[in-house]
PDB file of N, CA and C in Angstrom:
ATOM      1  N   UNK A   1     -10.409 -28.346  -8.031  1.00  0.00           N
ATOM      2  CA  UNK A   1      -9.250 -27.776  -7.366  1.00  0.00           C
ATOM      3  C   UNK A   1      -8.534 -26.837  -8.344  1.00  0.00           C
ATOM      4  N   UNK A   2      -7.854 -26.199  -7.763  1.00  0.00           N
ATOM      5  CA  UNK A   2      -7.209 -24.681  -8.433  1.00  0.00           C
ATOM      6  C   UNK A   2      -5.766 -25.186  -9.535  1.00  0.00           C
ATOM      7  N   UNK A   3      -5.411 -25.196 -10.669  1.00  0.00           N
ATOM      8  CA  UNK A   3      -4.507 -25.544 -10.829  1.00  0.00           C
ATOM      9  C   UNK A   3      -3.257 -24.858 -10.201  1.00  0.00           C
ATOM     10  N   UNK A   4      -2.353 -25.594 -10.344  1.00  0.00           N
ATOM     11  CA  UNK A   4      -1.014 -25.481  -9.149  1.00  0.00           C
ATOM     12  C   UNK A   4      -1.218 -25.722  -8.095  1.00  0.00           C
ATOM     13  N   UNK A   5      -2.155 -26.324  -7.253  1.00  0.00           N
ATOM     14  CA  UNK A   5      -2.347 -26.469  -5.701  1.00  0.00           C
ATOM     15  C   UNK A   5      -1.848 -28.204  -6.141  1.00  0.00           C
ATOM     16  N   UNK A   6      -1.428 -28.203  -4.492  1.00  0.00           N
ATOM     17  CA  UNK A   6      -0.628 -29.632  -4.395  1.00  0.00           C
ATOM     18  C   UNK A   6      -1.553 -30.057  -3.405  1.00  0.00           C
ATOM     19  N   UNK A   7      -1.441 -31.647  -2.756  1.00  0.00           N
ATOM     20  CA  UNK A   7      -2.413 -31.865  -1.780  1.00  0.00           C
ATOM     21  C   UNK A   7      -1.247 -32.703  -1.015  1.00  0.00           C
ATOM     22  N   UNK A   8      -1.360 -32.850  -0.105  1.00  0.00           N
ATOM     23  CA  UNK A   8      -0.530 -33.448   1.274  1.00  0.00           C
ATOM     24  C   UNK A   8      -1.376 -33.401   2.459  1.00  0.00           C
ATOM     25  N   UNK A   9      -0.819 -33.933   3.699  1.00  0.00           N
ATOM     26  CA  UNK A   9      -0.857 -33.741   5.218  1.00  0.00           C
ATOM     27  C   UNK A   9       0.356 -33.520   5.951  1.00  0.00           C
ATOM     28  N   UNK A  10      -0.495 -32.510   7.287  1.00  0.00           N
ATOM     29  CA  UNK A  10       0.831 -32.096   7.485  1.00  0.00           C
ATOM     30  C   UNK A  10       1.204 -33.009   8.424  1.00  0.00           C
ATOM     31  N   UNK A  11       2.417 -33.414   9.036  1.00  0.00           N
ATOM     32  CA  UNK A  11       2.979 -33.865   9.749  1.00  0.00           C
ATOM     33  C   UNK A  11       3.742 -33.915  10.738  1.00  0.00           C
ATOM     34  N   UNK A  12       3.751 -31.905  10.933  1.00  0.00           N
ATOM     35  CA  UNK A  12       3.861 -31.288  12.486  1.00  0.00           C
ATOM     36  C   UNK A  12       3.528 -30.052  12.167  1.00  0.00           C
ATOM     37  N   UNK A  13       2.871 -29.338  13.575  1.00  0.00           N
ATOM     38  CA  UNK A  13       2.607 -28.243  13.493  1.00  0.00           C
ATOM     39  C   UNK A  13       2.804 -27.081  14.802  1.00  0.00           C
ATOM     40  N   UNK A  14       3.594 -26.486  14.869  1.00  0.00           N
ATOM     41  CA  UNK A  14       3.802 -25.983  16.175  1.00  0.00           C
ATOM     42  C   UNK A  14       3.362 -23.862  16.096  1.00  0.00           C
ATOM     43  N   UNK A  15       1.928 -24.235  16.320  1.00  0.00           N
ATOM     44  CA  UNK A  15       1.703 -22.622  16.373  1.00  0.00           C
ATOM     45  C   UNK A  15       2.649 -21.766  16.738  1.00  0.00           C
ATOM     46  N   UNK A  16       3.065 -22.103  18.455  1.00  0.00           N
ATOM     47  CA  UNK A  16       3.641 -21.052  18.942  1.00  0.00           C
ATOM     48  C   UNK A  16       5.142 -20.901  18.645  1.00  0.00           C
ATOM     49  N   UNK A  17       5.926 -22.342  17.837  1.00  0.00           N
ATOM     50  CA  UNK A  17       7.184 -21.826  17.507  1.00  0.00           C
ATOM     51  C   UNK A  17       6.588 -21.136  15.812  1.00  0.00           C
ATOM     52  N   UNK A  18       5.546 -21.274  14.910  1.00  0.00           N
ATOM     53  CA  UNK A  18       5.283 -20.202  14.319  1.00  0.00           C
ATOM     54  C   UNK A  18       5.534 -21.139  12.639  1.00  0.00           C
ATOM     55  N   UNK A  19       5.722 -22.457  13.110  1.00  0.00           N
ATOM     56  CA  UNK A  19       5.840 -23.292  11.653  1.00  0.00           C
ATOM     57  C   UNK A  19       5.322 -24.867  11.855  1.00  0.00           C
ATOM     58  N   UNK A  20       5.222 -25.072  10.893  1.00  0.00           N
ATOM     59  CA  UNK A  20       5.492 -26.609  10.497  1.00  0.00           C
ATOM     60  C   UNK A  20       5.889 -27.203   9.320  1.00  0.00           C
ATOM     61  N   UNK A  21       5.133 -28.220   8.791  1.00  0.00           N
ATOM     62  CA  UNK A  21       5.615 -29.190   7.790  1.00  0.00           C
ATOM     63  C   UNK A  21       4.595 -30.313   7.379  1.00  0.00           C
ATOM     64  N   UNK A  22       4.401 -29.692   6.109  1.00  0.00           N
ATOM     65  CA  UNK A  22       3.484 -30.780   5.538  1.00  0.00           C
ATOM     66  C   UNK A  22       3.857 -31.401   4.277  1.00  0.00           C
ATOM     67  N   UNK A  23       3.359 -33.115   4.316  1.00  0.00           N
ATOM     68  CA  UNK A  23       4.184 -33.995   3.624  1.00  0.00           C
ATOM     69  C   UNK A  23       3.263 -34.084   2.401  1.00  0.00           C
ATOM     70  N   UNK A  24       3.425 -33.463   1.031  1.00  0.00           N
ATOM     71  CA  UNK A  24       3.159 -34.064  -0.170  1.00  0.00           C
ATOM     72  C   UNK A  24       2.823 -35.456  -1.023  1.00  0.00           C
ATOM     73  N   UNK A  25       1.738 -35.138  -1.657  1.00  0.00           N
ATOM     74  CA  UNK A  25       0.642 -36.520  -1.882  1.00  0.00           C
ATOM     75  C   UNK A  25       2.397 -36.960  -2.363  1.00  0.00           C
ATOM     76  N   UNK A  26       2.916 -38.617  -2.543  1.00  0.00           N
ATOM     77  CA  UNK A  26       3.504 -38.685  -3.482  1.00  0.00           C
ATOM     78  C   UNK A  26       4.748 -38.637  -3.553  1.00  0.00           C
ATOM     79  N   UNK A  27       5.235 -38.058  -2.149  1.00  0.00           N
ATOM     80  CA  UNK A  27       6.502 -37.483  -1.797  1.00  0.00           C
ATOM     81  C   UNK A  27       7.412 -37.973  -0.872  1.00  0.00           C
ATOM     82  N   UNK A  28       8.383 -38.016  -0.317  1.00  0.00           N
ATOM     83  CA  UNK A  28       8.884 -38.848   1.020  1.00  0.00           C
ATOM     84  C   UNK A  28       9.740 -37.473   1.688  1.00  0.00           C
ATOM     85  N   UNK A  29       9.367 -35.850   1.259  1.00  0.00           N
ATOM     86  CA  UNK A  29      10.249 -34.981   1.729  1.00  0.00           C
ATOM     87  C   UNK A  29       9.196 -34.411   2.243  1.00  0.00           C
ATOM     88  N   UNK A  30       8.943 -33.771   3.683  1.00  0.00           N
ATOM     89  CA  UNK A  30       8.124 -32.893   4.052  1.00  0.00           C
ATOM     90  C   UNK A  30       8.820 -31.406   3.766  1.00  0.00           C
ATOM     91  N   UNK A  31       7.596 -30.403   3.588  1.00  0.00           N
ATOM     92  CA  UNK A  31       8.251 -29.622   3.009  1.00  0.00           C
ATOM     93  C   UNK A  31       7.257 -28.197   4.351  1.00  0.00           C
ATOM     94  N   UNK A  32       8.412 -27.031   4.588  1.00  0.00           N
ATOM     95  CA  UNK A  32       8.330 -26.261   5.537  1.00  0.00           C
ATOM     96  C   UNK A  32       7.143 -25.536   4.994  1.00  0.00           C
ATOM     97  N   UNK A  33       6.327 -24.679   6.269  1.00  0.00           N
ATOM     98  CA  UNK A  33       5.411 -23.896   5.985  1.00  0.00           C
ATOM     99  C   UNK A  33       5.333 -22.756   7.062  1.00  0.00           C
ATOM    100  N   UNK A  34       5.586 -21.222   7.056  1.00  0.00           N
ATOM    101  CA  UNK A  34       5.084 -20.734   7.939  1.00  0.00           C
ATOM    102  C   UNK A  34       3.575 -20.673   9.376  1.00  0.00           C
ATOM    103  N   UNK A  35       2.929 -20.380   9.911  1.00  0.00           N
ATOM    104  CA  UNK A  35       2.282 -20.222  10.474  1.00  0.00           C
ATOM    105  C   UNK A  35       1.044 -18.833   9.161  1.00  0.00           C
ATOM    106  N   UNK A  36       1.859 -18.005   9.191  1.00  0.00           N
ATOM    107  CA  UNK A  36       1.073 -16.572   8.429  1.00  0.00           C
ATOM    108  C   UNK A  36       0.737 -17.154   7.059  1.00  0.00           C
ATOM    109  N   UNK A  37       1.142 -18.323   6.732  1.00  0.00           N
ATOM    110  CA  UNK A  37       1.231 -18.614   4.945  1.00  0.00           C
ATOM    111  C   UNK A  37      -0.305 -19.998   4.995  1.00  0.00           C
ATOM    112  N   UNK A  38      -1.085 -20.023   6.515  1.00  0.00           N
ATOM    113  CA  UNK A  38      -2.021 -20.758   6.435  1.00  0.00           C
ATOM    114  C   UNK A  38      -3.392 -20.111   6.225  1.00  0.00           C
ATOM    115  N   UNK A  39      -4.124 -20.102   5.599  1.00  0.00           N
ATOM    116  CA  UNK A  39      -5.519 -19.383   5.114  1.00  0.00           C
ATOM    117  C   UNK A  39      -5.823 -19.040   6.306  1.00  0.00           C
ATOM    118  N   UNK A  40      -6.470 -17.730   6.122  1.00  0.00           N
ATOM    119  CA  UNK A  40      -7.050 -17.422   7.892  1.00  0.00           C
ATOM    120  C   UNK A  40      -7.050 -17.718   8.925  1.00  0.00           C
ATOM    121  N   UNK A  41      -5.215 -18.198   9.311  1.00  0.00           N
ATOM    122  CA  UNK A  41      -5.561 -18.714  10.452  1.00  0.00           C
ATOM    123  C   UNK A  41      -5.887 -20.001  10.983  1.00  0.00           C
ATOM    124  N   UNK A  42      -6.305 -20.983  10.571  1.00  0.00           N
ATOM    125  CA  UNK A  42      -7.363 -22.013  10.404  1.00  0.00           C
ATOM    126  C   UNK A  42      -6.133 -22.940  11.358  1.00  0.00           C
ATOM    127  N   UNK A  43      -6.946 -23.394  12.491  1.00  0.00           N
ATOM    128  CA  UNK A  43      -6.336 -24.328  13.044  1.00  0.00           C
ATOM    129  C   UNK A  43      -5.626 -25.520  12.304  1.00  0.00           C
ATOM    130  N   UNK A  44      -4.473 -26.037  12.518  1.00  0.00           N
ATOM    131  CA  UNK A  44      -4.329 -27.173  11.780  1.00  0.00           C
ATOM    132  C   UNK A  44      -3.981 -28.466  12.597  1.00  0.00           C
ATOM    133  N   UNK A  45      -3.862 -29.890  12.279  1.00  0.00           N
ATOM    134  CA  UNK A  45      -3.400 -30.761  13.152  1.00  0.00           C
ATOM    135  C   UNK A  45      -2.828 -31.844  12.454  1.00  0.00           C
ATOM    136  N   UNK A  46      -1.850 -32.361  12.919  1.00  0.00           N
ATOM    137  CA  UNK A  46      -1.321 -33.636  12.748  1.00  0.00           C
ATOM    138  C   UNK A  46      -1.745 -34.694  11.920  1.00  0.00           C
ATOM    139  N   UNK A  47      -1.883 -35.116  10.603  1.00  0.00           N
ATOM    140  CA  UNK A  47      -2.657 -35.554   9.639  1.00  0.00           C
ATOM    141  C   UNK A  47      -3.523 -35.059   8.676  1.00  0.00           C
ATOM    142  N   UNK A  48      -3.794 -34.009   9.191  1.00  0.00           N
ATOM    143  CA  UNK A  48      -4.713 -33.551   8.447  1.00  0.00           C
ATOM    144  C   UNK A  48      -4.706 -32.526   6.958  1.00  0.00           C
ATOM    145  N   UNK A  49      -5.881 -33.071   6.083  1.00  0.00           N
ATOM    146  CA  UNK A  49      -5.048 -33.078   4.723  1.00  0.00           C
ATOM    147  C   UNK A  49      -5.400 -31.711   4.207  1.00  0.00           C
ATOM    148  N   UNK A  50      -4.074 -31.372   3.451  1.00  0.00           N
ATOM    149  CA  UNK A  50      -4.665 -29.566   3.217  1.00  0.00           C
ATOM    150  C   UNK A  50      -4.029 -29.735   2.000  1.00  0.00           C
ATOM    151  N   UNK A  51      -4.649 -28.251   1.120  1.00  0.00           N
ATOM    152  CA  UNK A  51      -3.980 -28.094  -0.138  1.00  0.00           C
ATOM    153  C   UNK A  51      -2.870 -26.689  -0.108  1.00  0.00           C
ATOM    154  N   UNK A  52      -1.961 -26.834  -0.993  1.00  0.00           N
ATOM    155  CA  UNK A  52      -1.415 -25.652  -0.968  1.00  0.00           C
ATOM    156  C   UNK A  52      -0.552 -25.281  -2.373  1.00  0.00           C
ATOM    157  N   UNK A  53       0.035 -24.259  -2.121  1.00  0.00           N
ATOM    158  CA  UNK A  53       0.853 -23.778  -3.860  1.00  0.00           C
ATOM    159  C   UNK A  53       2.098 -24.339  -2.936  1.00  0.00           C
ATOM    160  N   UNK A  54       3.048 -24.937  -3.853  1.00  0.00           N
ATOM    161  CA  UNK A  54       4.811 -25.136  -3.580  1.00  0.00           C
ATOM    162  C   UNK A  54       5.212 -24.488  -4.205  1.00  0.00           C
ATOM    163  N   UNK A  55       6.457 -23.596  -3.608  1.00  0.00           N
ATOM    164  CA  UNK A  55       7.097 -22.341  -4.376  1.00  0.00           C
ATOM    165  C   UNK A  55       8.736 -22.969  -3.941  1.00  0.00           C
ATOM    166  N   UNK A  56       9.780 -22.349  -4.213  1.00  0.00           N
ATOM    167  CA  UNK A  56      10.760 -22.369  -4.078  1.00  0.00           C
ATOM    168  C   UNK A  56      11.567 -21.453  -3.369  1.00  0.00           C
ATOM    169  N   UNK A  57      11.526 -21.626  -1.830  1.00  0.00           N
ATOM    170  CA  UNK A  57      11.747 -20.588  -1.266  1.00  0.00           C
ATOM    171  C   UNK A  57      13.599 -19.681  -1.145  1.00  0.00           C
ATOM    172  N   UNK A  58      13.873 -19.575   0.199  1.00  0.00           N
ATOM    173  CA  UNK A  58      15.488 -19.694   0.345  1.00  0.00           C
ATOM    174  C   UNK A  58      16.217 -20.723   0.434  1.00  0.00           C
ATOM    175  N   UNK A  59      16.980 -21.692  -0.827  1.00  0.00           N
ATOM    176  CA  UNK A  59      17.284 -22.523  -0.763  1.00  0.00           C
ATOM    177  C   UNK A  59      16.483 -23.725  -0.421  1.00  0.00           C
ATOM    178  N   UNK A  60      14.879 -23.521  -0.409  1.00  0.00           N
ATOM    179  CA  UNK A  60      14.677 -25.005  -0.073  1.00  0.00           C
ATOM    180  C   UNK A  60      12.873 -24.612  -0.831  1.00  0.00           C
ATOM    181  N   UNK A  61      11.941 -25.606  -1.109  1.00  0.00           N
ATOM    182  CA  UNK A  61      10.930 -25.825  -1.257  1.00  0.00           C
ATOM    183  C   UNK A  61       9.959 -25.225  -0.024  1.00  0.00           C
ATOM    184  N   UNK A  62       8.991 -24.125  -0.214  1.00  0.00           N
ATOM    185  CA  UNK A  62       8.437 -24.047   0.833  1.00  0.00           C
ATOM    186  C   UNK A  62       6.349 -24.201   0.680  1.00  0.00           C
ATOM    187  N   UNK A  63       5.709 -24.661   1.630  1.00  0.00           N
ATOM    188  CA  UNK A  63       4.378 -24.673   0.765  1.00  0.00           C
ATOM    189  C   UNK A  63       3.940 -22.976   1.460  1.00  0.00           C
ATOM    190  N   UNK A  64       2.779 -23.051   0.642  1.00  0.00           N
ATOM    191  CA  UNK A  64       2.415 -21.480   0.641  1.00  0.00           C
ATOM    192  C   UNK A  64       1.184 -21.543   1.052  1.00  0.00           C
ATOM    193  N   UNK A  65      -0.075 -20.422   1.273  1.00  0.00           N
ATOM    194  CA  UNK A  65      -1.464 -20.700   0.757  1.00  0.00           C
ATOM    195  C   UNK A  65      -2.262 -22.244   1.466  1.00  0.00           C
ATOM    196  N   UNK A  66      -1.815 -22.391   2.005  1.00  0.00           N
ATOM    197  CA  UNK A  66      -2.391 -23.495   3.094  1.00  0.00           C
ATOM    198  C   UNK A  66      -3.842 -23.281   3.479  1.00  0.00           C
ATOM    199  N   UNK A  67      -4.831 -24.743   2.630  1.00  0.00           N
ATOM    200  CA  UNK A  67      -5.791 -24.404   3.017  1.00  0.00           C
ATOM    201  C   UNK A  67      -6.817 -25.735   3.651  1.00  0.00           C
ATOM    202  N   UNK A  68      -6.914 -26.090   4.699  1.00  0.00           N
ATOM    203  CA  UNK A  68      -7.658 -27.471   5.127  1.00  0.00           C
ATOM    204  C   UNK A  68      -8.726 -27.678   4.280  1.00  0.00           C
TER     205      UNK A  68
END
């Protein structure tokens, strides 16, 4: 794995409002994710475990680079 990638699942995902939220190995805060910030597109679902970069977005933690 890439250093700086984090690993979690996400724990909602709503294409058409255009976000969700995936919860960090380790963590008890789910943390926001665009829709455009997921690797190609790539369907995602409810549990399912992806890696990503955590950056620090506007005022809050956001994951980036989302990749199943």
């Amino acid at each position: 794995m890439e250093t700086g990638r984090s690993v979690g699942f996400v724990t909602s995902f709503d294409r058409t409002a255009g976000y969700g939220f995936v919860l960090p190995l380790n963590s008890e805060e789910p943390v926001y994710f665009r829709v455009e910030d997921v690797e190609d597109g790539h369907p995602l679902s409810e549990g399912q475990q992806v890696s990503f970069v955590l950056v620090l977005g506007e005022g809050r933690f956001e994951a980036k680079d989302l990749r199943p």
